[in-house]
N, C-alpha and C. Protein backbone atom coordinates (compact mmCIF):
# COMPACT_ATOMS: atom_id res chain seq x y z
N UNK A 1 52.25 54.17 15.50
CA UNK A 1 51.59 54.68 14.32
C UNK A 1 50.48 53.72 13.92
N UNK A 2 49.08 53.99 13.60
CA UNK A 2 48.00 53.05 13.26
C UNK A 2 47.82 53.71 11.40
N UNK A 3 48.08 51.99 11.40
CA UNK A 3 47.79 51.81 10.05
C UNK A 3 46.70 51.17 9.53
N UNK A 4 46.55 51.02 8.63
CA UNK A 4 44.60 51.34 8.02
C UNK A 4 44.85 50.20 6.98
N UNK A 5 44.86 49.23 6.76
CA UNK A 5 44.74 48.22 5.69
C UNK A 5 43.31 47.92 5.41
N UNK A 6 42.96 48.48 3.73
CA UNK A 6 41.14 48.22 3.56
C UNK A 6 41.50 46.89 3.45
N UNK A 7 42.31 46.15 2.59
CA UNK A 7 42.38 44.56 2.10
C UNK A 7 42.68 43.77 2.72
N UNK A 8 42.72 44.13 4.19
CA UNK A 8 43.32 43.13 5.73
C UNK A 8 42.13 41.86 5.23
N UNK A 9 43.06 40.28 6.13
CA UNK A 9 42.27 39.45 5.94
C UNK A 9 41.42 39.48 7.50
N UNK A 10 40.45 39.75 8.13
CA UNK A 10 39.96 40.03 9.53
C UNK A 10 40.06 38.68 10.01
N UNK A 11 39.24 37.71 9.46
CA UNK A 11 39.49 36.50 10.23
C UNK A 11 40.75 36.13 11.00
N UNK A 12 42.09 35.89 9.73
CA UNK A 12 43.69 36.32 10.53
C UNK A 12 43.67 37.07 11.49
N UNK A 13 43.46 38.13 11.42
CA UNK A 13 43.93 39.13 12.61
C UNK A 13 43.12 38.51 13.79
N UNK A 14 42.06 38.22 13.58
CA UNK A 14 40.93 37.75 14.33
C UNK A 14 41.67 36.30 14.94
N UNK A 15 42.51 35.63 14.83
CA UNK A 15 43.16 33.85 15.31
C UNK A 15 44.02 34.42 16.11
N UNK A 16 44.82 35.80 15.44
CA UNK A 16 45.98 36.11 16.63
C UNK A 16 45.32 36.01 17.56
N UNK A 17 44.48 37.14 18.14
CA UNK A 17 43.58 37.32 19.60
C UNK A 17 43.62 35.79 19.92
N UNK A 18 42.84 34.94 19.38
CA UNK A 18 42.47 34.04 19.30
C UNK A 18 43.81 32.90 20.42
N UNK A 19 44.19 32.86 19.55
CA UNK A 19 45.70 32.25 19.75
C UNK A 19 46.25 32.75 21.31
N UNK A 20 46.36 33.64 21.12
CA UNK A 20 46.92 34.17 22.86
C UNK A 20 46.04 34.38 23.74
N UNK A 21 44.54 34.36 23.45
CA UNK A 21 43.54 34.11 24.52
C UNK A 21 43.53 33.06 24.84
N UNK A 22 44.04 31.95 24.23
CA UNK A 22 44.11 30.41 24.81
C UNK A 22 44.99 30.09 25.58
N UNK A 23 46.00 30.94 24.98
CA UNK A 23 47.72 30.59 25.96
C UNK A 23 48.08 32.10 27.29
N UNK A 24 46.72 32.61 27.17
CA UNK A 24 47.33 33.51 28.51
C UNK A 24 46.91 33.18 30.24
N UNK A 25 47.64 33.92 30.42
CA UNK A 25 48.22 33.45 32.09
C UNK A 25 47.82 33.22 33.17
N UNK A 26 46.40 34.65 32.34
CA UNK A 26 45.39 34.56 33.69
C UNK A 26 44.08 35.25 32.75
N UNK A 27 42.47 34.88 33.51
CA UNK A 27 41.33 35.30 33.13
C UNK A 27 41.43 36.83 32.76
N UNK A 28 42.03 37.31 33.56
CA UNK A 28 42.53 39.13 32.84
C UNK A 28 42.83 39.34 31.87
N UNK A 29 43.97 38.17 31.74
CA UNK A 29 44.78 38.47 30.23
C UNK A 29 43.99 38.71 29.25
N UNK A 30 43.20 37.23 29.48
CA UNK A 30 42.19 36.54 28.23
C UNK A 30 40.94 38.23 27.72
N UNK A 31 40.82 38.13 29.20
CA UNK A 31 39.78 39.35 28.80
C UNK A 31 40.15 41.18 28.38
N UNK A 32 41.20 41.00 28.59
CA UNK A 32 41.87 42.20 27.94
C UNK A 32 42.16 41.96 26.27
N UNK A 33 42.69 40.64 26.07
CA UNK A 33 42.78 40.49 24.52
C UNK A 33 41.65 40.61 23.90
N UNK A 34 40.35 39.88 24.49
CA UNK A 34 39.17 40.09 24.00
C UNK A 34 38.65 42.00 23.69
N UNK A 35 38.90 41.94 24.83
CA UNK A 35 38.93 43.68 24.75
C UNK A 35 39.74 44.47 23.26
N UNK A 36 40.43 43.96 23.28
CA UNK A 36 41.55 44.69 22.16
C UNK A 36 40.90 43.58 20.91
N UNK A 37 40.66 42.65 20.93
CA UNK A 37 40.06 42.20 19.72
C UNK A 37 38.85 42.73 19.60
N UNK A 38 38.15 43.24 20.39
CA UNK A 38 36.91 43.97 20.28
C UNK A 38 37.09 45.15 19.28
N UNK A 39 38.14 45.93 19.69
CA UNK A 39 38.91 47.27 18.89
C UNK A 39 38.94 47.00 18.07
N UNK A 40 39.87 45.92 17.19
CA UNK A 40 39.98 45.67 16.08
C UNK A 40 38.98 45.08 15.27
N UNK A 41 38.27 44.82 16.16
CA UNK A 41 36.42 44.60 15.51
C UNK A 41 35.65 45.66 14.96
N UNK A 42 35.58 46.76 16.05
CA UNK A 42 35.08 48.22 15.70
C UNK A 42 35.72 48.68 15.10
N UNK A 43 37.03 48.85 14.68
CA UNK A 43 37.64 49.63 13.09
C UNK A 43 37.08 49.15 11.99
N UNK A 44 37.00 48.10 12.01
CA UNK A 44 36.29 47.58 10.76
C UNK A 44 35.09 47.82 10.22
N UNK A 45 34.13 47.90 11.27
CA UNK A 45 32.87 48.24 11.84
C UNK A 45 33.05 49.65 11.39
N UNK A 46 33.64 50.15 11.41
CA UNK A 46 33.84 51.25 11.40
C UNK A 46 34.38 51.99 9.39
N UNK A 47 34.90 50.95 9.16
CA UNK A 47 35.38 51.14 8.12
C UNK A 47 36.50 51.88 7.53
N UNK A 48 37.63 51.50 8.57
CA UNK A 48 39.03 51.55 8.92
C UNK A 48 39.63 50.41 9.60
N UNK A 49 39.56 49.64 9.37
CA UNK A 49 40.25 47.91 9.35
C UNK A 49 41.97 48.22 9.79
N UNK A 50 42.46 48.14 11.39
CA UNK A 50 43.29 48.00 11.35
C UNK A 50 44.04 46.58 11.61
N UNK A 51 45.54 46.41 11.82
CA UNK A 51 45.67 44.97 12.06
C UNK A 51 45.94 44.71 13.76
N UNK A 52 46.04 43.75 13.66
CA UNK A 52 45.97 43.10 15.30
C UNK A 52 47.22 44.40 15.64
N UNK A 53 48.57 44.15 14.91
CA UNK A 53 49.27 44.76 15.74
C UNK A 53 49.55 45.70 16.04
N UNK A 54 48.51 46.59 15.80
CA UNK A 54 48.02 47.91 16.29
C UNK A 54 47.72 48.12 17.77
N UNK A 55 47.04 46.87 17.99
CA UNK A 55 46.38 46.72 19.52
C UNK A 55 47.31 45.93 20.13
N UNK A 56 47.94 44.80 19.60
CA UNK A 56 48.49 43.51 20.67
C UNK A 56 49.50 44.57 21.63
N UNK A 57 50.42 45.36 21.14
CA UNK A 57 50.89 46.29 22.26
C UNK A 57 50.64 46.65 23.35
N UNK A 58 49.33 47.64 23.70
CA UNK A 58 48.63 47.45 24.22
C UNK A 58 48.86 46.47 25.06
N UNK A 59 48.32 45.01 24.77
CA UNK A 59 48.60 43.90 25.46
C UNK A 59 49.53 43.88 26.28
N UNK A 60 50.87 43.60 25.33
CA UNK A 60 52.39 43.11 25.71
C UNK A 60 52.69 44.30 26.97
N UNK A 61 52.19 45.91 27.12
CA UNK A 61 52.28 46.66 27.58
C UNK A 61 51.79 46.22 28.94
N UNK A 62 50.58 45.75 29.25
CA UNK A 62 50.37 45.98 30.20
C UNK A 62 50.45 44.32 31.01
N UNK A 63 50.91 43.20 30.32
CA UNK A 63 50.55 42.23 30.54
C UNK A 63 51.69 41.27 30.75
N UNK A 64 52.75 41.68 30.20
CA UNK A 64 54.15 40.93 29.83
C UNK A 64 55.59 41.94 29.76
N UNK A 65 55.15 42.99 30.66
CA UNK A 65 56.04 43.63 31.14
C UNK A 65 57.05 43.54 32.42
């Protein structure tokens, strides 16, 4: 379910990516989080701000399965 927070803090959501682009496994990883932090860039952009863990799934889905 994607949820829509207008009062999200972006920067936060923005360290998660952050955070596990430093600690992943391989150049893929990194660039898939970037990818999905990109997403959560364009909602905002967009003017529907969702939070990271909308996307990190995504991630864990294809990456840490």
């Amino acid at each position: 379910m994607i949820s829509v927070q207008p009062t999200m803090n972006v920067a936060a959501q923005c360290r998660k990516f952050d955070a596990r682009m430093q600690t992943a496994p391989s150049v893929d990883a990194a660039a898939y989080l970037a990818y999905c932090k990109g997403l959560l860039l364009a909602s905002v952009a967009m003017g529907a701000p969702q939070p990271a863990s909308n996307f990190i799934p995504m991630y864990e889905e294809e990456y840490e399965s």
